[in-house]
N, C-alpha and C. Protein backbone atom coordinates (compact mmCIF):
# COMPACT_ATOMS: atom_id res chain seq x y z
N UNK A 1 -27.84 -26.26 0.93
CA UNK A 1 -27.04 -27.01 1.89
C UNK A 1 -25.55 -26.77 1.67
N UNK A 2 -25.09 -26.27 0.30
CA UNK A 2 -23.82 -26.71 -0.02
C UNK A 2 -22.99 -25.12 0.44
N UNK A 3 -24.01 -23.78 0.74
CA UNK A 3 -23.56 -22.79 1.20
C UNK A 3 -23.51 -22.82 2.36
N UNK A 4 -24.44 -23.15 2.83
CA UNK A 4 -24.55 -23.11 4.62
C UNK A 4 -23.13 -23.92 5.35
N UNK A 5 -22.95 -25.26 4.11
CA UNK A 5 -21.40 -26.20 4.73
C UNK A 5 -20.31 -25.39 4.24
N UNK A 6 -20.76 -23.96 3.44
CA UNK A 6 -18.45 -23.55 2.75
C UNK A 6 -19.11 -21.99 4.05
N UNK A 7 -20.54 -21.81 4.53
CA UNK A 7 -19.90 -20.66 5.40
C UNK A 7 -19.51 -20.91 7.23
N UNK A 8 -20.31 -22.19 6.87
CA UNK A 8 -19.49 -22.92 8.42
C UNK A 8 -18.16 -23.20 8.83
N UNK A 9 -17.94 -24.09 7.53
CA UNK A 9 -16.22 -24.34 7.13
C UNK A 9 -15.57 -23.25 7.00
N UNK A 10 -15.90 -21.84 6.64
CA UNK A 10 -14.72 -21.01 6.43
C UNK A 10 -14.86 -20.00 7.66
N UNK A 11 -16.06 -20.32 8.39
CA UNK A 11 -15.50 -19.33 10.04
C UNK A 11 -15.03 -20.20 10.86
N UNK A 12 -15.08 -21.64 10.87
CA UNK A 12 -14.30 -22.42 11.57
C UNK A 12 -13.00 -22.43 11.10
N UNK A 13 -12.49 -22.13 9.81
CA UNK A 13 -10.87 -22.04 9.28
C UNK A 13 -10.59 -20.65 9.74
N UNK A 14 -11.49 -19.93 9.72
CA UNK A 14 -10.83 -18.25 10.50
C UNK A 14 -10.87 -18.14 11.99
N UNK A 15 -11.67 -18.86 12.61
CA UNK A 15 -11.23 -18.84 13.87
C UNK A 15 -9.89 -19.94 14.62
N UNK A 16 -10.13 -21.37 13.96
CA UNK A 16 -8.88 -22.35 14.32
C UNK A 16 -7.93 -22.48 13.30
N UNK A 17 -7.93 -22.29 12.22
CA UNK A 17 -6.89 -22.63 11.62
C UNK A 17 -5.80 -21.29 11.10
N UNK A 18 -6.27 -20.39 11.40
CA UNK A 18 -5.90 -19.20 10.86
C UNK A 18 -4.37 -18.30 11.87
N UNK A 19 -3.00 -18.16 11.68
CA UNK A 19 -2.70 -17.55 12.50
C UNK A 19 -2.58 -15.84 11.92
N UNK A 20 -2.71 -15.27 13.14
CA UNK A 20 -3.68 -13.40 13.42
C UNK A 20 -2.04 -13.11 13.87
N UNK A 21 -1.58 -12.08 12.77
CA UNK A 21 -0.20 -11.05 13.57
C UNK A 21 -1.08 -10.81 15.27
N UNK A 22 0.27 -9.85 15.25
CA UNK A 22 0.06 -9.36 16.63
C UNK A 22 0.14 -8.20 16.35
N UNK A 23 -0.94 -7.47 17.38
CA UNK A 23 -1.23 -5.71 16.92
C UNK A 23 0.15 -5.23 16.92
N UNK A 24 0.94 -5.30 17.19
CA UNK A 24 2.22 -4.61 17.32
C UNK A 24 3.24 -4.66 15.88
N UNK A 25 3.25 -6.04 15.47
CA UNK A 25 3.69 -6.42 14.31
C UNK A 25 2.85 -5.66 13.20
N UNK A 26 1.54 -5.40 13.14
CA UNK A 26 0.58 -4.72 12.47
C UNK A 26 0.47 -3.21 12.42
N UNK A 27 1.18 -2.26 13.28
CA UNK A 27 1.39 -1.30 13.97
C UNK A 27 2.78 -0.91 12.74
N UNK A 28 3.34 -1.71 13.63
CA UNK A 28 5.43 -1.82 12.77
C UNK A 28 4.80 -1.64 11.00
N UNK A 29 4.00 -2.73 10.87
CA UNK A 29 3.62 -2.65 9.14
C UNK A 29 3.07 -1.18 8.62
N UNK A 30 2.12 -1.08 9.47
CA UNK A 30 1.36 0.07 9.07
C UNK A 30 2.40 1.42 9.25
N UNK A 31 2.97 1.27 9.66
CA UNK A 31 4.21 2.76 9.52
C UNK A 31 5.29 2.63 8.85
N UNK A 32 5.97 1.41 8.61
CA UNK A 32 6.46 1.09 7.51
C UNK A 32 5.87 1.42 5.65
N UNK A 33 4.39 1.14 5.97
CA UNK A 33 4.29 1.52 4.64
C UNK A 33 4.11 2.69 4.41
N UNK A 34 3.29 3.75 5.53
CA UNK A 34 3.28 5.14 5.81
C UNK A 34 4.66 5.49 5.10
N UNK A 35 5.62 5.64 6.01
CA UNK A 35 6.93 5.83 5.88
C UNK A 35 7.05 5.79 4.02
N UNK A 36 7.49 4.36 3.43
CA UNK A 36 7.66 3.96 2.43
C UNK A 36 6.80 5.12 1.20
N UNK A 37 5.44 5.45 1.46
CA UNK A 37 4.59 5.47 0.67
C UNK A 37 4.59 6.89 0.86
N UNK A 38 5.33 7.82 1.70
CA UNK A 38 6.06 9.36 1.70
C UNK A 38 7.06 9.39 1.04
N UNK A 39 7.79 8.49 1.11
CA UNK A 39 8.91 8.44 0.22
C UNK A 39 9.12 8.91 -0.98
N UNK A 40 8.33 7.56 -1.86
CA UNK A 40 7.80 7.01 -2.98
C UNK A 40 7.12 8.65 -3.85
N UNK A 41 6.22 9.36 -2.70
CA UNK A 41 5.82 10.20 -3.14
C UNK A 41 5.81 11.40 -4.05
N UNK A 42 7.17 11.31 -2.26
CA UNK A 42 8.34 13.23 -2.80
C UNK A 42 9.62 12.98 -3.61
N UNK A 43 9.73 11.43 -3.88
CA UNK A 43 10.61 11.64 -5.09
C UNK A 43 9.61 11.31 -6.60
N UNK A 44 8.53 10.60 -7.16
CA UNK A 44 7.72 11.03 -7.79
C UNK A 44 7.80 12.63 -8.02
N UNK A 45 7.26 13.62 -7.19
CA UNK A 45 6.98 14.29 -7.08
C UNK A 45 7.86 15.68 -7.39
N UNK A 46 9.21 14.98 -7.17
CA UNK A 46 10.67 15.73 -7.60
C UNK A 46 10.54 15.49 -8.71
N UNK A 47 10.30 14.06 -9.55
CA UNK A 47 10.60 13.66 -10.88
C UNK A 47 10.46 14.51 -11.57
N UNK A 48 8.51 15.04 -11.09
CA UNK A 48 7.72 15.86 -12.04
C UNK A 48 7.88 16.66 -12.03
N UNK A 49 8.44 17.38 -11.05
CA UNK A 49 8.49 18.86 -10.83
C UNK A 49 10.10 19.16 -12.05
N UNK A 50 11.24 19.03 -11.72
CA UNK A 50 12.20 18.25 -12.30
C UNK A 50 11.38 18.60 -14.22
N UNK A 51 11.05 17.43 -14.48
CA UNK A 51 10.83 17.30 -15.68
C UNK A 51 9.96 18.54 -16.09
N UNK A 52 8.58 19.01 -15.64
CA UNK A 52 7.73 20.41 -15.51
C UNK A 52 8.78 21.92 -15.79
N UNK A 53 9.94 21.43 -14.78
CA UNK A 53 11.43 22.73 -15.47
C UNK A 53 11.44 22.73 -16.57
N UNK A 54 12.22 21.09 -16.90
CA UNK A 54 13.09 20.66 -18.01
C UNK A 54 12.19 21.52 -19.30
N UNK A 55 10.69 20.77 -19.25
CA UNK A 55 9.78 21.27 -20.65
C UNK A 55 9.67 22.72 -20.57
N UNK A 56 9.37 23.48 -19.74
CA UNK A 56 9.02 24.99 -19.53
C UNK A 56 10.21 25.52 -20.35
N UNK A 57 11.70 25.07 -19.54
CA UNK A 57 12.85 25.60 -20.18
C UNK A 57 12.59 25.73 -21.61
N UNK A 58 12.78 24.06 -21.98
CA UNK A 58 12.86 23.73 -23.43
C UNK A 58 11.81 24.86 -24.64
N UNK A 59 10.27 24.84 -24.27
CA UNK A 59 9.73 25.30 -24.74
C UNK A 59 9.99 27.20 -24.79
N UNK A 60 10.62 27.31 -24.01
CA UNK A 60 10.99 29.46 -23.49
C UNK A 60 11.81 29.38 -24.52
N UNK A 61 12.75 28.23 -25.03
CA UNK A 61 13.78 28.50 -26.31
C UNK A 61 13.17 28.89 -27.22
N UNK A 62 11.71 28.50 -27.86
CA UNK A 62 11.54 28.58 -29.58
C UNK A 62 9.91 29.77 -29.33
C-alpha cells in the first residue's frame, strides 16, 4: 500500500506541482554547454599537448 501511495504522489507532483523549462530555454542550455564543453576541451588539450613538448624537449637533453 505504502508504494502504490509514494508512486501516485510523485506523478501527481510531476504533473501539478512541477514547473517544465520551455523547449527553447532547454535548446539555449543545451548549446551553451556544447559551446562551453569545446572550449574546456581544446584548451585541456593545448595543456597536454604544451606539456607532451615541454617533456619530449626535456628528455632529448640527457
Amino acid at each position: 500500500m505504502n508504494l502504490k501511495n509514494f508512486v501516485l504522489e510523485a506523478y501527481d507532483e510531476m504533473r501539478n506541482k512541477v514547473t517544465w523549462p520551455k523547449y527553447s530555454f532547454l535548446q539555449n542550455s543545451a548549446v551553451l554547454v556544447l559551446v562551453a564543453s569545446l572550449i574546456f576541451a581544446l584548451f585541456i588539450g593545448g595543456v597536454d599537448l604544451g606539456f607532451e613538448n615541454i617533456m619530449t624537449w626535456f628528455y632529448d637533453l640527457f
